[in-house]
PDB file of N, CA and C in Angstrom:
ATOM      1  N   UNK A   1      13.212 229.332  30.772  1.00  0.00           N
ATOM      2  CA  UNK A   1      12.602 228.085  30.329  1.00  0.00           C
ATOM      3  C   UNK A   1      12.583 227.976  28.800  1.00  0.00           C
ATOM      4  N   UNK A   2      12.404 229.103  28.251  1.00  0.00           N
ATOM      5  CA  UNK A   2      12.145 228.751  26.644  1.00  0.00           C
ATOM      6  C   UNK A   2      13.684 228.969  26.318  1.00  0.00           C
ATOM      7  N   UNK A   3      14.879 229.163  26.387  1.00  0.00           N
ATOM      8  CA  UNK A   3      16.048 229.170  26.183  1.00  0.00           C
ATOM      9  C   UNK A   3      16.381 227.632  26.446  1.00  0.00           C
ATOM     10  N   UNK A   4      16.236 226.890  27.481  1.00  0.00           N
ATOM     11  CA  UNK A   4      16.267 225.567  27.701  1.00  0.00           C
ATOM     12  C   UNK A   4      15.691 224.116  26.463  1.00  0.00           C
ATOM     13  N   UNK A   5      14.744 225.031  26.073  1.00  0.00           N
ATOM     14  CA  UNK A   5      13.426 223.906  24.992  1.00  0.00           C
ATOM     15  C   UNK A   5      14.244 224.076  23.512  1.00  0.00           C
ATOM     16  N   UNK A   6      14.782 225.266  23.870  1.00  0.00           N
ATOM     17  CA  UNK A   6      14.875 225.389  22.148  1.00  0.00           C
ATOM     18  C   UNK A   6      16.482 224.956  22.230  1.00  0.00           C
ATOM     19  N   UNK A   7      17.496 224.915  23.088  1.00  0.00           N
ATOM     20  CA  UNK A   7      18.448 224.198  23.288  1.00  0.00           C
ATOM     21  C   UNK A   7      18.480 222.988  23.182  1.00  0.00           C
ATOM     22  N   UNK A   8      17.039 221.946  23.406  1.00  0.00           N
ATOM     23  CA  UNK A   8      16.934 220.572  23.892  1.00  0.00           C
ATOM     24  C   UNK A   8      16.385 220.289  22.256  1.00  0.00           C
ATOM     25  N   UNK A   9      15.302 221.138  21.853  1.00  0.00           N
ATOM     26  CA  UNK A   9      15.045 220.670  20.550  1.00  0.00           C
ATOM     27  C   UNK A   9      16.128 220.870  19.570  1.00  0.00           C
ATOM     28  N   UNK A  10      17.231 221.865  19.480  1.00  0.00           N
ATOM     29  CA  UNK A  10      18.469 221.881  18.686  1.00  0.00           C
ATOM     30  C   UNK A  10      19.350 220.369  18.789  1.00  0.00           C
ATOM     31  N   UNK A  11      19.136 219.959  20.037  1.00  0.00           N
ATOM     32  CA  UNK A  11      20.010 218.903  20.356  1.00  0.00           C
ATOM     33  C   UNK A  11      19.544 217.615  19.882  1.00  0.00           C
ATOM     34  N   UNK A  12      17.829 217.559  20.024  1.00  0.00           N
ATOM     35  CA  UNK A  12      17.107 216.251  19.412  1.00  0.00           C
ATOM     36  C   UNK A  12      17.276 216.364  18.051  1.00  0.00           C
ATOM     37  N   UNK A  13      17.135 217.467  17.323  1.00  0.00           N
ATOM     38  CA  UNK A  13      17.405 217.660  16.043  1.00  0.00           C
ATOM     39  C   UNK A  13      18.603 217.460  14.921  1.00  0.00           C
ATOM     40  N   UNK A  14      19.803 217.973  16.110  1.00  0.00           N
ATOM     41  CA  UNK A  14      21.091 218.001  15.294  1.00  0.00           C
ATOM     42  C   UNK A  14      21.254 216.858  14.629  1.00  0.00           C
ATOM     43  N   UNK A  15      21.245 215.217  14.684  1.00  0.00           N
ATOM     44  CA  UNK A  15      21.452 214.420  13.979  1.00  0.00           C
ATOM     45  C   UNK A  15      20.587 214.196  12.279  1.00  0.00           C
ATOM     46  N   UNK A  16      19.645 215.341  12.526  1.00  0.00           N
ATOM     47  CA  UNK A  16      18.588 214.910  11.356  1.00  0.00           C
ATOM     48  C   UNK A  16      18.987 216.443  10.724  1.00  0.00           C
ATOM     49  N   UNK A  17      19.790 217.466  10.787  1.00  0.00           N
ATOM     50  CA  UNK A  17      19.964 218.763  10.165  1.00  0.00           C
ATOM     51  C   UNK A  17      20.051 218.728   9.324  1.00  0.00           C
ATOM     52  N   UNK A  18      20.727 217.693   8.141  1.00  0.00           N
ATOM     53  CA  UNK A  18      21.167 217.722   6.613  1.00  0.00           C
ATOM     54  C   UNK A  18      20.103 217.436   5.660  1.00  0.00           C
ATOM     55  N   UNK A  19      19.218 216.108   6.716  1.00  0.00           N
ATOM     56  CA  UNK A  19      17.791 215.692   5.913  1.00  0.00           C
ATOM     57  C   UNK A  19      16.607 216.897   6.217  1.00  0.00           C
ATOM     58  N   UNK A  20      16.716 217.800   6.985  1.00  0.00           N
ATOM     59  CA  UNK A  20      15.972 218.354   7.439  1.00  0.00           C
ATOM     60  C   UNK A  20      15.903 219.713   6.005  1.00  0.00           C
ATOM     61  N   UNK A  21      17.357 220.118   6.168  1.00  0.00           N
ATOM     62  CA  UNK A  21      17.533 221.498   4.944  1.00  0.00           C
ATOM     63  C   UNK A  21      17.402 220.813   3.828  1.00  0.00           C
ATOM     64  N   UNK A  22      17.694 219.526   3.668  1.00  0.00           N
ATOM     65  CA  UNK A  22      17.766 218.878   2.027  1.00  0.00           C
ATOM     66  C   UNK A  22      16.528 218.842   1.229  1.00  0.00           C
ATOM     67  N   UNK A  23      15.859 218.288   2.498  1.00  0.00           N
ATOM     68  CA  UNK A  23      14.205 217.863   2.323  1.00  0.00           C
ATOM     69  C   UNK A  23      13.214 219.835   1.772  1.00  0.00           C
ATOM     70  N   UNK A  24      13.835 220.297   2.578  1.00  0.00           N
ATOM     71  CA  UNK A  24      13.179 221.793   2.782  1.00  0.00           C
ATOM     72  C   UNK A  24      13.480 222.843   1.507  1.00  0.00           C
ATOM     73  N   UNK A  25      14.719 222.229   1.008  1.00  0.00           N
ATOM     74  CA  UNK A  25      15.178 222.752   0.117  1.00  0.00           C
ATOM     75  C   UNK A  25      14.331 222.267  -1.252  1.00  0.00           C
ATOM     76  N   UNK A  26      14.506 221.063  -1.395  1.00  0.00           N
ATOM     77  CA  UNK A  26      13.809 220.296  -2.453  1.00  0.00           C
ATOM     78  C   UNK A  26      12.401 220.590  -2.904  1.00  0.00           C
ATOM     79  N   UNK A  27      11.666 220.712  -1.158  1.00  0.00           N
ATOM     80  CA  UNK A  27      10.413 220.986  -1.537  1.00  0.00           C
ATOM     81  C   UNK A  27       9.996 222.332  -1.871  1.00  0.00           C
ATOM     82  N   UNK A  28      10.873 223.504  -1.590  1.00  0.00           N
ATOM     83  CA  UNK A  28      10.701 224.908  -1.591  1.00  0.00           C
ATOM     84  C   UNK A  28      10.582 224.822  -3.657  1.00  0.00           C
ATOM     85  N   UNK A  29      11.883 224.054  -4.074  1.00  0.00           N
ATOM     86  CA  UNK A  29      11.917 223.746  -5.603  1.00  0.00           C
ATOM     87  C   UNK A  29      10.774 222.819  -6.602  1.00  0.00           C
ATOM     88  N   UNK A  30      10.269 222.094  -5.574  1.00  0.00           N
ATOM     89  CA  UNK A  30       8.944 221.819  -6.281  1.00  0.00           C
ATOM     90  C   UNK A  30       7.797 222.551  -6.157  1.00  0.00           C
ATOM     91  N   UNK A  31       7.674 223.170  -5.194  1.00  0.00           N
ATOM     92  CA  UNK A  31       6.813 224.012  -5.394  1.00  0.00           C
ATOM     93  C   UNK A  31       6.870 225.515  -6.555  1.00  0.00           C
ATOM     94  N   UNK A  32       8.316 225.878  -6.139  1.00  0.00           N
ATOM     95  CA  UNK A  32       8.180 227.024  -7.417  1.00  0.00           C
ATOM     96  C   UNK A  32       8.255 226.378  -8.589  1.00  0.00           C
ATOM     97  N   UNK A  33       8.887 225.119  -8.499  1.00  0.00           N
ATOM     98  CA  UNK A  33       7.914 224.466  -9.981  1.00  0.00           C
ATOM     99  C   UNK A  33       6.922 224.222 -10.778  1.00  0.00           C
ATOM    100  N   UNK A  34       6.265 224.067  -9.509  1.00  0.00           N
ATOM    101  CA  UNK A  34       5.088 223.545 -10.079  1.00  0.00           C
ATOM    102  C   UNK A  34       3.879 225.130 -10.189  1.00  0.00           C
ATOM    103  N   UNK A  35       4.380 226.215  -9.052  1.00  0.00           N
ATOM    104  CA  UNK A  35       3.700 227.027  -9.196  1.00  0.00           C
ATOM    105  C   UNK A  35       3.778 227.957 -10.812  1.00  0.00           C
ATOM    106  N   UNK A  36       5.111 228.843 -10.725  1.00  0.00           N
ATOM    107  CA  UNK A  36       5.873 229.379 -11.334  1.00  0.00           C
ATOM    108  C   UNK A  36       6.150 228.738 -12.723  1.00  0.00           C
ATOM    109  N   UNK A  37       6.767 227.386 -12.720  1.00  0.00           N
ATOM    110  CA  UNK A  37       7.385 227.260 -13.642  1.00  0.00           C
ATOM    111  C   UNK A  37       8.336 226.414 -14.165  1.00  0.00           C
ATOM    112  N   UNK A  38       9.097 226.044 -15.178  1.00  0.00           N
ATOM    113  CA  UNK A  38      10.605 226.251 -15.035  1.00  0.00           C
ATOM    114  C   UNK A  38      11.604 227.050 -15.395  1.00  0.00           C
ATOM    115  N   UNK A  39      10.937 227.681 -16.157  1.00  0.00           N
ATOM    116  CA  UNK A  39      11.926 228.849 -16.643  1.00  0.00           C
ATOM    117  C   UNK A  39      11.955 230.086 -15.661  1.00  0.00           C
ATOM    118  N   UNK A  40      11.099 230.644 -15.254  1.00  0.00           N
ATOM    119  CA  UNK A  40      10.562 231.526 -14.312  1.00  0.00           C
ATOM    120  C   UNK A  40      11.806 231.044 -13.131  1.00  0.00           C
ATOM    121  N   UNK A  41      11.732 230.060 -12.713  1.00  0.00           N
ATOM    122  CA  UNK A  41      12.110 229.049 -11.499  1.00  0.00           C
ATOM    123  C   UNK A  41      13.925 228.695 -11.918  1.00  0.00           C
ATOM    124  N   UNK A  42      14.372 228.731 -13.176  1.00  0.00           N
ATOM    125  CA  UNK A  42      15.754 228.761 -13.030  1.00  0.00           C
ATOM    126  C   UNK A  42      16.277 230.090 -13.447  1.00  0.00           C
ATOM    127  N   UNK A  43      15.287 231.202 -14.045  1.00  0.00           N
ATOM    128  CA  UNK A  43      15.651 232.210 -13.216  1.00  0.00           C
ATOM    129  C   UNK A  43      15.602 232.825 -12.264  1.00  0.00           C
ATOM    130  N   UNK A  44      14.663 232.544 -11.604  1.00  0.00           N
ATOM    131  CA  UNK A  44      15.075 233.075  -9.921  1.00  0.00           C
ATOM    132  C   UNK A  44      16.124 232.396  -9.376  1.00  0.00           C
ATOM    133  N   UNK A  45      16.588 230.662  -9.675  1.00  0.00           N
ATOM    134  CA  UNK A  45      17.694 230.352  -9.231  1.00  0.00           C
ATOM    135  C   UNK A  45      19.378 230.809  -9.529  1.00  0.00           C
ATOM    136  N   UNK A  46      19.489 230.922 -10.550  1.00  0.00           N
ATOM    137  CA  UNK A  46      20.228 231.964 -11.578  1.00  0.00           C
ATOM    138  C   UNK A  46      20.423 233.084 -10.621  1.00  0.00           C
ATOM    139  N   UNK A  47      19.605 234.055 -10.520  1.00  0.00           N
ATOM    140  CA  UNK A  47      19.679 235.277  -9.476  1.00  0.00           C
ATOM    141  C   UNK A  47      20.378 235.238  -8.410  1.00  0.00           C
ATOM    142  N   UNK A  48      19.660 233.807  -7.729  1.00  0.00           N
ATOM    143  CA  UNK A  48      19.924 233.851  -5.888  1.00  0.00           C
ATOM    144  C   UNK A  48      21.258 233.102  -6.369  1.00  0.00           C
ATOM    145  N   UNK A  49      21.839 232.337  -7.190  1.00  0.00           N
ATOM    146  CA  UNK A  49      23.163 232.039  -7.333  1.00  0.00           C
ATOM    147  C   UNK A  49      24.221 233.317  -7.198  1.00  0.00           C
ATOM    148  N   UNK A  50      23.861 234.197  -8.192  1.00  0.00           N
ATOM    149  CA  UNK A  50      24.425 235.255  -8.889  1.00  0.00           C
ATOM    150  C   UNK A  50      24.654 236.762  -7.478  1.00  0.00           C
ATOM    151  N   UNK A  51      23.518 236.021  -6.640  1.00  0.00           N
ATOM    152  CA  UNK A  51      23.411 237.075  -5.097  1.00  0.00           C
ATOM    153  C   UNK A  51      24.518 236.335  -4.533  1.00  0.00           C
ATOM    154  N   UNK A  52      24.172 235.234  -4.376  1.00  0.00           N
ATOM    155  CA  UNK A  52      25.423 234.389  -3.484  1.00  0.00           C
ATOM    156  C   UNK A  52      26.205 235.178  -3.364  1.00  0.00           C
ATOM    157  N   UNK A  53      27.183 234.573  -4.506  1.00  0.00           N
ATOM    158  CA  UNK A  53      28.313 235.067  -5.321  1.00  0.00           C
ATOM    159  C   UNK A  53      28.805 236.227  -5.034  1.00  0.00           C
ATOM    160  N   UNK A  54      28.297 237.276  -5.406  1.00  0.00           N
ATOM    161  CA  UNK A  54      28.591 238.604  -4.563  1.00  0.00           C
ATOM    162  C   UNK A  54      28.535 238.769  -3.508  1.00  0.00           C
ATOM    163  N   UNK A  55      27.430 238.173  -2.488  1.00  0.00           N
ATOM    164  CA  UNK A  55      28.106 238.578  -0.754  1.00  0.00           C
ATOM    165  C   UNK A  55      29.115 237.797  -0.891  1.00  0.00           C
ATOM    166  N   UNK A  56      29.398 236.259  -1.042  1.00  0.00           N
ATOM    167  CA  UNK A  56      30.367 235.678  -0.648  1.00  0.00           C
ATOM    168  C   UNK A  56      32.196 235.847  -0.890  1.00  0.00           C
ATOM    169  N   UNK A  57      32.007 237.426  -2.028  1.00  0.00           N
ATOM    170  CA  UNK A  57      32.738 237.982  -2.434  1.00  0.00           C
ATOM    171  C   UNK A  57      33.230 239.281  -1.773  1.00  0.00           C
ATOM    172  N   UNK A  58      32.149 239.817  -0.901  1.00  0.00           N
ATOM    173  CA  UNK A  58      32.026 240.713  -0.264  1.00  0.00           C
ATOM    174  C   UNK A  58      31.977 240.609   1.261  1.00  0.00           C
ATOM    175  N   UNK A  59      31.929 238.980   1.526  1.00  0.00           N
ATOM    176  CA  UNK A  59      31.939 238.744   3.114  1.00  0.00           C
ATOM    177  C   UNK A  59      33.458 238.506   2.987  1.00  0.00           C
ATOM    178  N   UNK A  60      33.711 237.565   1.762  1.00  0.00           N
ATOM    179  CA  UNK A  60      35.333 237.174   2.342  1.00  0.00           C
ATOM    180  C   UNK A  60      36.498 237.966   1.410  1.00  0.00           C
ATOM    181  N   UNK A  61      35.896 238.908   1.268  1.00  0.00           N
ATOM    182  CA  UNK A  61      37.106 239.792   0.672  1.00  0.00           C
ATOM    183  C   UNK A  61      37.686 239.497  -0.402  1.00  0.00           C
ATOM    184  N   UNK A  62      37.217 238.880  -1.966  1.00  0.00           N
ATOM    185  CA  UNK A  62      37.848 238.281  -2.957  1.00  0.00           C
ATOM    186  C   UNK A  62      37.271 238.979  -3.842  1.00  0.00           C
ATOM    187  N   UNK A  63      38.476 239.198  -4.742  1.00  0.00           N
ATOM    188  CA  UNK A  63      38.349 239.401  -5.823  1.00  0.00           C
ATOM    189  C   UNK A  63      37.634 238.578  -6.802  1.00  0.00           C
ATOM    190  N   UNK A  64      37.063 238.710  -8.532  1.00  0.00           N
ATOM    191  CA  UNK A  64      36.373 237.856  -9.084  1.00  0.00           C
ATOM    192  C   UNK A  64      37.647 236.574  -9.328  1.00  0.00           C
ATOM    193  N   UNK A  65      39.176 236.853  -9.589  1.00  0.00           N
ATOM    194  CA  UNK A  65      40.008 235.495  -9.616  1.00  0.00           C
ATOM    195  C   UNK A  65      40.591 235.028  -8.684  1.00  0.00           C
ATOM    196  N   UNK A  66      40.687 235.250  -7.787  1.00  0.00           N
ATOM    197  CA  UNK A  66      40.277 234.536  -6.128  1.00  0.00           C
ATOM    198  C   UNK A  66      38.954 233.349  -6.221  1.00  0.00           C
ATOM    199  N   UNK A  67      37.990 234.033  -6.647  1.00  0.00           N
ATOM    200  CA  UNK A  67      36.653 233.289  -6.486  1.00  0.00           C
ATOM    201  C   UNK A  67      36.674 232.259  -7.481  1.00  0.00           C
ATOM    202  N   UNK A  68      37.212 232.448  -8.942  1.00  0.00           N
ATOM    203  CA  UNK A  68      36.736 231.392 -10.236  1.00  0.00           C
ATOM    204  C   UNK A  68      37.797 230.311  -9.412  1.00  0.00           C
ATOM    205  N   UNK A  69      39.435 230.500  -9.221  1.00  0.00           N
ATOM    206  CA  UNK A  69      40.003 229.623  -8.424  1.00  0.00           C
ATOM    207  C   UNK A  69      39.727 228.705  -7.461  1.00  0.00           C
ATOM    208  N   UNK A  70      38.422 229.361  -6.386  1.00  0.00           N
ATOM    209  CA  UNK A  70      38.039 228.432  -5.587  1.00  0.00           C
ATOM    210  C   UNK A  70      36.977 227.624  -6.378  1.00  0.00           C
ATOM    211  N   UNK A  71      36.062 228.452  -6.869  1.00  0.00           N
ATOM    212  CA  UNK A  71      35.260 227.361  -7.677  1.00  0.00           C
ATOM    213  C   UNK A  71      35.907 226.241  -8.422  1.00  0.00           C
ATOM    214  N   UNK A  72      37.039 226.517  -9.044  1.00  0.00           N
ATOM    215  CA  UNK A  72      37.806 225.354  -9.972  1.00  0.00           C
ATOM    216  C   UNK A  72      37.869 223.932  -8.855  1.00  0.00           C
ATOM    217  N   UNK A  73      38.836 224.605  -7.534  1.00  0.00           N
ATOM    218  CA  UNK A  73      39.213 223.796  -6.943  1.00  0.00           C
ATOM    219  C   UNK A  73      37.790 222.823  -6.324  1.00  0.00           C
ATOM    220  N   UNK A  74      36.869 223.609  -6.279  1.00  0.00           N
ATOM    221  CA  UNK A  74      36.029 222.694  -5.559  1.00  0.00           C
ATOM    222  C   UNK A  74      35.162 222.024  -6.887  1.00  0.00           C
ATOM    223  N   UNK A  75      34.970 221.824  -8.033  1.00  0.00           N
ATOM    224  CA  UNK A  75      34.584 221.171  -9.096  1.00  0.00           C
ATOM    225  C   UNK A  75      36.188 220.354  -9.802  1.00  0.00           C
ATOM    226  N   UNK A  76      37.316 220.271  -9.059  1.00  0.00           N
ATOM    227  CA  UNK A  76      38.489 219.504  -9.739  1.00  0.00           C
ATOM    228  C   UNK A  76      38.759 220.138 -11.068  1.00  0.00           C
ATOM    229  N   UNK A  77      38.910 220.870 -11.439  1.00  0.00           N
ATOM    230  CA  UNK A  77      39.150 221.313 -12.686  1.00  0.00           C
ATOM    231  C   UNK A  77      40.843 221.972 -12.443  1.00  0.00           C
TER     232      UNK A  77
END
């Protein structure tokens, strides 16, 4: 039964997923704003960028000019 609910609520949900993380995201950033900071607050963002970056280097197997390449391509440069 609870495999069923949480299938049915994934399904009522899926159309609202983008406003759902956007919204969640935004507010997670006003709050360490307003708690923290902004400087405090774009360095912790700075960091969790800088974490990214390395798993996503380390999940998909790239080197650092593999990676600046994709970044180019996805900013048009």
């Amino acid at each position: 039964m609870k495999q069923e609910q949480k299938e049915r609520w994934v399904e009522l949900l899926k159309p609202y997923r983008f406003r759902i993380i956007w919204t969640t995201l935004f507010f997670l950033l006003a709050l360490l704003l307003l708690l923290i900071g902004l400087g405090k607050t774009l360095v912790l963002l700075i960091f969790a960028a800088v974490g990214y970056t390395i798993g996503k280097m380390r999940d998909e197997d790239l080197d650092f000019y593999s990676l600046v390449d994709s970044l180019r391509s996805m900013i048009g440069i």
